[in-house]
N, C-alpha and C. Protein backbone atom coordinates (compact mmCIF):
# COMPACT_ATOMS: atom_id res chain seq x y z
N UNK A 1 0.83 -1.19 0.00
CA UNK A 1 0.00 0.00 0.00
C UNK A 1 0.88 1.25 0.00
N UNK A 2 2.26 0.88 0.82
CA UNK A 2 2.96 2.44 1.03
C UNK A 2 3.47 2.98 -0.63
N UNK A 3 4.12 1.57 -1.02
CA UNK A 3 4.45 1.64 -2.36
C UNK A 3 3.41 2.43 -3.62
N UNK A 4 2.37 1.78 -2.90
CA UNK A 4 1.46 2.50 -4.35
C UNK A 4 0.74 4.03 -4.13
N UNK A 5 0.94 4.15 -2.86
CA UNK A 5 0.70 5.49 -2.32
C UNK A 5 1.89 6.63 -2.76
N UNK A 6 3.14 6.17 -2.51
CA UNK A 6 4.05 6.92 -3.00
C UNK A 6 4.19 7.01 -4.28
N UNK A 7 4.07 5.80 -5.50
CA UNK A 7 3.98 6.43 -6.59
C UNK A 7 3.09 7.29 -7.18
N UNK A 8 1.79 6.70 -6.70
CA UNK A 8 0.59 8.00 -6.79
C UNK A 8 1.00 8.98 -6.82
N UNK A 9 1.76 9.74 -5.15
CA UNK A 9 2.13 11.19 -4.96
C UNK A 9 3.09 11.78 -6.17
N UNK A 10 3.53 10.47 -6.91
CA UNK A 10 5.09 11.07 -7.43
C UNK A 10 4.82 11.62 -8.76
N UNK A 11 3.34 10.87 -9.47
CA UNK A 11 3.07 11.14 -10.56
C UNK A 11 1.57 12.64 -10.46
N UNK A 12 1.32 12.90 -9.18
CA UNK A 12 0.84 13.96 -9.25
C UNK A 12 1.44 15.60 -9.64
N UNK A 13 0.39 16.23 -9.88
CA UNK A 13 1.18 17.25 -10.37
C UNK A 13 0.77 18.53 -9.01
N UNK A 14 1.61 19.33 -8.79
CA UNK A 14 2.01 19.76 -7.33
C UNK A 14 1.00 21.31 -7.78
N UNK A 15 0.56 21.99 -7.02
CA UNK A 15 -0.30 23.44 -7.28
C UNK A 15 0.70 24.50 -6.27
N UNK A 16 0.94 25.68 -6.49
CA UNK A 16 1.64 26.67 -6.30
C UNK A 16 2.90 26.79 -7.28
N UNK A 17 3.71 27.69 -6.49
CA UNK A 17 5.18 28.33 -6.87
C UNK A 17 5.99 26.64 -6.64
N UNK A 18 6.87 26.84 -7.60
CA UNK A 18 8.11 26.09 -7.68
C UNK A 18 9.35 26.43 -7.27
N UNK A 19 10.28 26.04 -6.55
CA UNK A 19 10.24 24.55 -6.03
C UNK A 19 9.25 23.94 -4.92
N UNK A 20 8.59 22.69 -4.93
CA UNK A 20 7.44 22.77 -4.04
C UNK A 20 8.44 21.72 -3.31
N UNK A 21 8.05 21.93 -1.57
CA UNK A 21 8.74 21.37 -0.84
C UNK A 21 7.31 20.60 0.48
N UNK A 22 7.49 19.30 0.33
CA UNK A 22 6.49 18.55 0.80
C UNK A 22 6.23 18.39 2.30
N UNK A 23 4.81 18.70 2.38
CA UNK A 23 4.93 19.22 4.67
C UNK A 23 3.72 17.93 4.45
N UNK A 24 4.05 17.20 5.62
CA UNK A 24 3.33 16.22 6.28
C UNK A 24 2.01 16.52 6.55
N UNK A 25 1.20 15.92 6.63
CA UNK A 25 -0.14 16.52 7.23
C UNK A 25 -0.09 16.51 8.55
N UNK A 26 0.87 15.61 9.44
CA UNK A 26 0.93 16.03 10.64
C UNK A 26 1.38 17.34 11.13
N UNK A 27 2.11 17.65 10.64
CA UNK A 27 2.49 19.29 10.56
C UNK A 27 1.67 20.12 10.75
N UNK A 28 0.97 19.89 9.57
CA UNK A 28 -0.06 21.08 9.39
C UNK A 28 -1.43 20.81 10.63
N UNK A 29 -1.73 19.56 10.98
CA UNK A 29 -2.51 19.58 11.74
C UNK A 29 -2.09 20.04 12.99
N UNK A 30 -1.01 19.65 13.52
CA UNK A 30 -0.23 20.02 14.82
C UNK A 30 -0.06 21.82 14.93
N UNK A 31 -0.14 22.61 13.61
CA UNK A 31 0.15 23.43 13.77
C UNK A 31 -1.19 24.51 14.32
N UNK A 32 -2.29 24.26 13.35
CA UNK A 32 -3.55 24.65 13.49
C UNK A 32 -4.21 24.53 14.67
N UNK A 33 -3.94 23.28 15.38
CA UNK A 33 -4.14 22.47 16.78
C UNK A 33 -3.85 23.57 17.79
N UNK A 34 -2.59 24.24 17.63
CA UNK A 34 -1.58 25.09 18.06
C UNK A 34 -2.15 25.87 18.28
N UNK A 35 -2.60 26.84 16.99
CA UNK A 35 -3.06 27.91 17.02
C UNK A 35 -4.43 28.27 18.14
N UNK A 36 -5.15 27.18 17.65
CA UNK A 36 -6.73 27.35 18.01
C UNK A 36 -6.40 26.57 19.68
N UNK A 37 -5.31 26.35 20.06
CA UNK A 37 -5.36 26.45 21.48
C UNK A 37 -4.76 27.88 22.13
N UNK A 38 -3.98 28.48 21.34
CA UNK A 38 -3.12 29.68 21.91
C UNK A 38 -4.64 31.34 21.24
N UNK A 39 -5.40 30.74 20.53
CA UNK A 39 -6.39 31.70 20.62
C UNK A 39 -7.55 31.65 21.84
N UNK A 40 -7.77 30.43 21.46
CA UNK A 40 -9.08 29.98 23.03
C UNK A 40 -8.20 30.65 24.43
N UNK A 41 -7.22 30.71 24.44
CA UNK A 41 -6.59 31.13 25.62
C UNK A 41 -6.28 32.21 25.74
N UNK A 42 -5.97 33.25 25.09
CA UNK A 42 -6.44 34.38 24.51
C UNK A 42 -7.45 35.26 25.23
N UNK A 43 -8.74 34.28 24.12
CA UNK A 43 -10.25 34.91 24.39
C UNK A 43 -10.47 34.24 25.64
N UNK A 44 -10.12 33.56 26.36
CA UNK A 44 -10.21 33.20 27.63
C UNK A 44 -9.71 34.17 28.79
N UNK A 45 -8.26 35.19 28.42
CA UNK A 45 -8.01 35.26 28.83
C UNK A 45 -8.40 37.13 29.14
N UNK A 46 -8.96 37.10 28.17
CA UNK A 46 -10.00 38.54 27.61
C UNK A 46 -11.39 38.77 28.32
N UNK A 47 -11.46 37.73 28.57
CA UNK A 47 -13.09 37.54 29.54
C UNK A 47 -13.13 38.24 31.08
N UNK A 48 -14.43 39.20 31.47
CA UNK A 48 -14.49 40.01 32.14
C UNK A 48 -14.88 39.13 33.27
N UNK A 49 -15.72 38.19 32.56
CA UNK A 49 -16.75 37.18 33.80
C UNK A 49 -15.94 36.12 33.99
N UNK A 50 -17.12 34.93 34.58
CA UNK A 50 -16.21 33.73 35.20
C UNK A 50 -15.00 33.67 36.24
N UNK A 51 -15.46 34.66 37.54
CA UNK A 51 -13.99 34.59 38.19
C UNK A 51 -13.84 33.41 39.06
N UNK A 52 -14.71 33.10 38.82
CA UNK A 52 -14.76 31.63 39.86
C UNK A 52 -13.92 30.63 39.13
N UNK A 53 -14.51 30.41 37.98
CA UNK A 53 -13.84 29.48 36.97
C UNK A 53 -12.27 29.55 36.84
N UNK A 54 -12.37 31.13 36.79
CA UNK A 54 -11.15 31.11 36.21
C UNK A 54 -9.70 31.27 37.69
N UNK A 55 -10.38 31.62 38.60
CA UNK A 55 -9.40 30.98 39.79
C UNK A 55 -8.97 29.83 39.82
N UNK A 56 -10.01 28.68 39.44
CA UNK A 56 -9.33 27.17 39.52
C UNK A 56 -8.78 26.62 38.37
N UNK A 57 -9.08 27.25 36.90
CA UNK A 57 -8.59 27.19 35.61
C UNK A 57 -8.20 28.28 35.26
N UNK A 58 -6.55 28.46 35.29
CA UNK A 58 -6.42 29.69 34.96
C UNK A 58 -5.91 29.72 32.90
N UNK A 59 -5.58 27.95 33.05
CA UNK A 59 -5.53 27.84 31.17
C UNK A 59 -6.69 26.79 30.60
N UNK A 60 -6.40 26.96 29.99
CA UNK A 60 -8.07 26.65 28.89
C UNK A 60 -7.41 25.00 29.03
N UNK A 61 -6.90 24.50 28.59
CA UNK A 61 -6.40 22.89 29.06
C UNK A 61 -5.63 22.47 30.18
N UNK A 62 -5.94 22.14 30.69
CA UNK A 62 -5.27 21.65 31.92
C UNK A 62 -5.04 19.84 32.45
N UNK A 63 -4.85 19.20 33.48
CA UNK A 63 -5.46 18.13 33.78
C UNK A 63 -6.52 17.97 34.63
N UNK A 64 -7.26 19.00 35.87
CA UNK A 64 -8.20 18.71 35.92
C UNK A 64 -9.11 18.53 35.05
N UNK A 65 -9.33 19.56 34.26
CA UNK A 65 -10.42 19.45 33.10
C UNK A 65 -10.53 18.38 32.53
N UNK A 66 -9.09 17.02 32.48
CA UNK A 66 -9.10 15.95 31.58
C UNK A 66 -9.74 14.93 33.00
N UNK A 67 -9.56 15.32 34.36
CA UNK A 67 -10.20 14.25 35.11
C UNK A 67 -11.38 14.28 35.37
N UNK A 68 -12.19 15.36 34.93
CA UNK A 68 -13.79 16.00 35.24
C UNK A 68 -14.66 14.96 34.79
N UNK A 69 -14.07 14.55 33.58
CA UNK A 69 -14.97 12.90 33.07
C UNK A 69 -14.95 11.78 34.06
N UNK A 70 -14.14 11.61 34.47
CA UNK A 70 -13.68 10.31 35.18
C UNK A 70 -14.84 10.47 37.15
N UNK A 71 -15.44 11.35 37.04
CA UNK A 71 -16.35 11.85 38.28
C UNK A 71 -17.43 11.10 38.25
N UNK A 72 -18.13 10.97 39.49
CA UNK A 72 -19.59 10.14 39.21
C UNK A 72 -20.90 11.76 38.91
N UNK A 73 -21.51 11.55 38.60
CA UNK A 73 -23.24 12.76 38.22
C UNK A 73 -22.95 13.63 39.60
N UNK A 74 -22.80 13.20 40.71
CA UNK A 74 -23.34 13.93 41.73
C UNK A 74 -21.99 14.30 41.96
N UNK A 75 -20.59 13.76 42.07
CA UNK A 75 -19.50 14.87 42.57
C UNK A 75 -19.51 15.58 40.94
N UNK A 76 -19.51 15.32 40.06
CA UNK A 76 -19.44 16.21 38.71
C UNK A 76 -20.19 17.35 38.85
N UNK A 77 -21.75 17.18 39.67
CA UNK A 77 -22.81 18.21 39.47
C UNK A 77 -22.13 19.26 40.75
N UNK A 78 -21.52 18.64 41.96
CA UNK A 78 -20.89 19.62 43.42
C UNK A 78 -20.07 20.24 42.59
N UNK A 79 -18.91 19.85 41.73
CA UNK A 79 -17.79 20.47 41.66
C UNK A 79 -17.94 21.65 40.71
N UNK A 80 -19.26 21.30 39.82
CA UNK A 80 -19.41 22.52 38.19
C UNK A 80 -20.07 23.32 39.21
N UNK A 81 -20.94 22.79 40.24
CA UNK A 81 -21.59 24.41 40.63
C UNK A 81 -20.38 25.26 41.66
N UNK A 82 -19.45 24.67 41.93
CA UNK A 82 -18.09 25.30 43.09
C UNK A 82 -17.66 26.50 42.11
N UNK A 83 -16.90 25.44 40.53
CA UNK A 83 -15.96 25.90 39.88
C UNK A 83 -16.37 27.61 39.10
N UNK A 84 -18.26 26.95 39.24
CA UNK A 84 -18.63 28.45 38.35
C UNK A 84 -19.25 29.34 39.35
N UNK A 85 -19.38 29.26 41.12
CA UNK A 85 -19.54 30.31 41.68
C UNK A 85 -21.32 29.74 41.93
N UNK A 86 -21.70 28.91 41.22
CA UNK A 86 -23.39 28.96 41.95
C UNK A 86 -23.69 27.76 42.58
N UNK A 87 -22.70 27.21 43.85
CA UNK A 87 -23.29 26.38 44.83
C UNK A 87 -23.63 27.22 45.87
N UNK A 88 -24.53 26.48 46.56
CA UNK A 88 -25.14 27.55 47.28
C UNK A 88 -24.40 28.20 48.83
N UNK A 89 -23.55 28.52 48.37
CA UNK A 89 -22.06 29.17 49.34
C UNK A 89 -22.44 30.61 49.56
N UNK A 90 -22.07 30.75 50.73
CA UNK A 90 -22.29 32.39 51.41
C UNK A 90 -22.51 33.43 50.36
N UNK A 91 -21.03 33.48 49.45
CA UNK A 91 -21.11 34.63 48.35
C UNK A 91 -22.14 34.63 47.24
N UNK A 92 -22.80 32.86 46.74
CA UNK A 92 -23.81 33.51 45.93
C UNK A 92 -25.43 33.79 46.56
N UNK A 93 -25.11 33.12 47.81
CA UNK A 93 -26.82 33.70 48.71
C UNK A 93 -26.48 35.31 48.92
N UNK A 94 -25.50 35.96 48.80
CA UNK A 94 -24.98 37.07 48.99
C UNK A 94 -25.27 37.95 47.97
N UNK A 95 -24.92 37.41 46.78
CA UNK A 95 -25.79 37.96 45.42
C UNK A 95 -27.09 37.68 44.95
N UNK A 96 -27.58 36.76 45.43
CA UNK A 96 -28.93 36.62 45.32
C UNK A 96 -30.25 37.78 46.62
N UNK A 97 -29.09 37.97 47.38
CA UNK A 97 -29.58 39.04 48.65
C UNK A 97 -30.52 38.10 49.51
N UNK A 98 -29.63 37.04 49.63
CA UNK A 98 -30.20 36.47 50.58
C UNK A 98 -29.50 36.16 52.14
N UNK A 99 -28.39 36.94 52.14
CA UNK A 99 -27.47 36.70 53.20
C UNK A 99 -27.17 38.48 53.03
N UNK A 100 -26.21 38.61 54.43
CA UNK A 100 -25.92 40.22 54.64
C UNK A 100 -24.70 40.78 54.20
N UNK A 101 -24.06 39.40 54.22
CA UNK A 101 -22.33 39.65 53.47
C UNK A 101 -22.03 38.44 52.83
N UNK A 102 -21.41 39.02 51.97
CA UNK A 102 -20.64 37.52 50.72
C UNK A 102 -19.08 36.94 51.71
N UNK A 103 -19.06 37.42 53.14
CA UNK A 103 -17.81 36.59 54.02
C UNK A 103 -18.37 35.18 54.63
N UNK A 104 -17.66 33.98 54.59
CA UNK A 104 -18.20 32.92 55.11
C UNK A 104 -17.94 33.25 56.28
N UNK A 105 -18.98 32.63 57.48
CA UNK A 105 -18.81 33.28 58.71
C UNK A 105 -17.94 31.88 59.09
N UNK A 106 -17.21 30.44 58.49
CA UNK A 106 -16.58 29.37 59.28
C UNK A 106 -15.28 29.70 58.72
N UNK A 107 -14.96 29.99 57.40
CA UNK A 107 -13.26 30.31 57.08
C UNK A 107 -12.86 31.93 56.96
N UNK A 108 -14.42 32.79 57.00
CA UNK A 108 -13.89 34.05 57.09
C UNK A 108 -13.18 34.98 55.77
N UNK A 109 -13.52 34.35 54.80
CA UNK A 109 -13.44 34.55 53.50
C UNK A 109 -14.58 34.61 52.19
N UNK A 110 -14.16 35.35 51.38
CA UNK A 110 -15.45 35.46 50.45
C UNK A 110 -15.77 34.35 49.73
């Protein structure tokens, strides 16, 4: 198969400027890969909101994010409402105006 793949390529005829010099497709995918992670991080890093989130993720890939799957429904469902600020913790009964201050009165912090 490699054989008949390579003569294929050899008898094709190449599109652009000459001399054409041959890039892998891994290349090119690795590179794009690249990009569109160093932009998401970027516009991630451009964002006014999410400070909750972004205290415990401060880059757009990480390894928690790769262990978030590996959780059962109910610690998955505790930890997304921690990470984005709406479990029901002092500071968001605090924004909802249901408490008098966004300080926890047991660690004394917001």
């Amino acid at each position: 198969i490699a054989d008949r793949l390579a003569k294929t390529g050899a008898y094709q005829k190449t599109h652009g400027p000459e001399p054409s010099v041959p890039i892998q497709n891994n290349f090119l995918k690795d590179k794009i890969a690249k990009w569109c992670q160093q932009m998401h991080q970027r516009e991630w890093n451009l964002r006014k909101d999410c400070r909750q989130r972004k205290l415990t993720t401060p880059k757009v890939k990480n390894k928690w994010s790769n262990d978030q799957s590996k959780l059962d429904y109910n610690k998955l469902r505790i930890a997304t409402q921690i990470l984005t600020g709406h479990a029901n913790l002092q500071r968001h009964r605090y924004i909802m105006k249901m408490e008098d201050t966004p300080i926890c009165p047991k660690c004394t912090e917001e």
